[in-house]
Protein backbone atom coordinates (compact mmCIF):
# COMPACT_ATOMS: atom_id res chain seq x y z
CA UNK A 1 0.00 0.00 0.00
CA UNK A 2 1.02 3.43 -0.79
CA UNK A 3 1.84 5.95 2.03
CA UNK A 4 -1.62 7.71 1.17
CA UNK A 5 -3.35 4.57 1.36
CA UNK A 6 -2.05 3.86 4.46
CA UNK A 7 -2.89 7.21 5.83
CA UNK A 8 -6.08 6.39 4.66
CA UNK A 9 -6.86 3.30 6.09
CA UNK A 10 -5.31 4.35 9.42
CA UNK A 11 -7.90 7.00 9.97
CA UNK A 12 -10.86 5.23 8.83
CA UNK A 13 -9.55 2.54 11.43
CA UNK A 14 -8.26 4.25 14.70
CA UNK A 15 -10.04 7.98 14.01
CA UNK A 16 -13.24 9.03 11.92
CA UNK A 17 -12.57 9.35 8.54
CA UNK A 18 -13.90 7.15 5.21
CA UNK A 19 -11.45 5.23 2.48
CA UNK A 20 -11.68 5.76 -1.18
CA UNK A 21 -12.27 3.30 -4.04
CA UNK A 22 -8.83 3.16 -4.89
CA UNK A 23 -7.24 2.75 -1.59
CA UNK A 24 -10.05 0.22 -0.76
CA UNK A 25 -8.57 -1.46 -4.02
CA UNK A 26 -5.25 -1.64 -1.99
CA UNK A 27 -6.41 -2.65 1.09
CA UNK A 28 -7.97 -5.98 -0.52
CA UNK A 29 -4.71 -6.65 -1.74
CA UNK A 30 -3.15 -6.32 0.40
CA UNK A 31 -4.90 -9.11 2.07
CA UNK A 32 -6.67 -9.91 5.13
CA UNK A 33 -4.29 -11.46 6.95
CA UNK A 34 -1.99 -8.61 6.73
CA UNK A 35 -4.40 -6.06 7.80
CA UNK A 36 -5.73 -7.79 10.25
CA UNK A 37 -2.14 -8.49 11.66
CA UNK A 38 -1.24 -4.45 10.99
CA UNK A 39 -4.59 -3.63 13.36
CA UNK A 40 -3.58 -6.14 16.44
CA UNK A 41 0.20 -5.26 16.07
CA UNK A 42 -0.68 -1.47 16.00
CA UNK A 43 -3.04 -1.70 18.73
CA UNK A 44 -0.22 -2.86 20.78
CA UNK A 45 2.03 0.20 20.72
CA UNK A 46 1.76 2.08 23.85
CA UNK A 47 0.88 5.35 21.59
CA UNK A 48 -2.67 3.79 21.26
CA UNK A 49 -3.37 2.01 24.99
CA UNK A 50 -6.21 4.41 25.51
CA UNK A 51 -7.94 3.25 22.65
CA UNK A 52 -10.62 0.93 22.99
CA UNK A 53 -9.59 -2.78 21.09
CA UNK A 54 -13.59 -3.96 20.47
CA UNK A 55 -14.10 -0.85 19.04
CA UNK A 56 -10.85 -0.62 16.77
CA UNK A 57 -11.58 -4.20 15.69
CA UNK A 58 -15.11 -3.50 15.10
CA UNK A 59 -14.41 -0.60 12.45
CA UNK A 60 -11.34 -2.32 11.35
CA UNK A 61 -13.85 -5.27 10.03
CA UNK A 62 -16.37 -2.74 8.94
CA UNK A 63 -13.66 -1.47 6.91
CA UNK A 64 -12.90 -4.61 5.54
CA UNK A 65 -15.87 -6.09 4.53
CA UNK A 66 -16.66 -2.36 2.91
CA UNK A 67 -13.84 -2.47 0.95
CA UNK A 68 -14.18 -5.95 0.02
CA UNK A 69 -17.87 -5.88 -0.87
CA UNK A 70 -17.14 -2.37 -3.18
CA UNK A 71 -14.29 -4.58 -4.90
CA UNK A 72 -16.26 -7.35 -5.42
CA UNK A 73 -19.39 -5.65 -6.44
CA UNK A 74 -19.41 -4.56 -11.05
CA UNK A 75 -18.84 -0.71 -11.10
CA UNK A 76 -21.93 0.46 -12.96
């Protein structure tokens, strides 16, 4: 993922913010495993202890399964 991708993702994730089509595009490449692993391992960094995990996991799948679902879905 590009650096503004990343940006991207980040604050949809662990702020309030939305992803694009093309960084969603990115995202689902980069594969769930990987983001998954990127949430849990960022979570862990003492910068982000008083955020709450359920929450961050919650819109981290949200994300997900948004960008997934506009990937997988014909553009019209």
């Amino acid at each position: 993922m590009g650096l503004p991708c990343v940006i991207e993702a980040f604050t949809a994730i662990f702020k309030t913010g939305s992803i694009s089509n093309k960084c969603c595009s990115e995202l689902v490449v980069l594969g769930k495993f990987c983001h998954s692993a990127l949430v849990k391992r960022t979570l862990e960094n003492p910068l982000f202890k008083d955020l709450n995990p359920a929450t961050i996991i919650a819109k981290s799948i949200e994300t997900w399964n948004n960008c997934l679902a506009l990937i997988s879905s014909p553009s019209p």
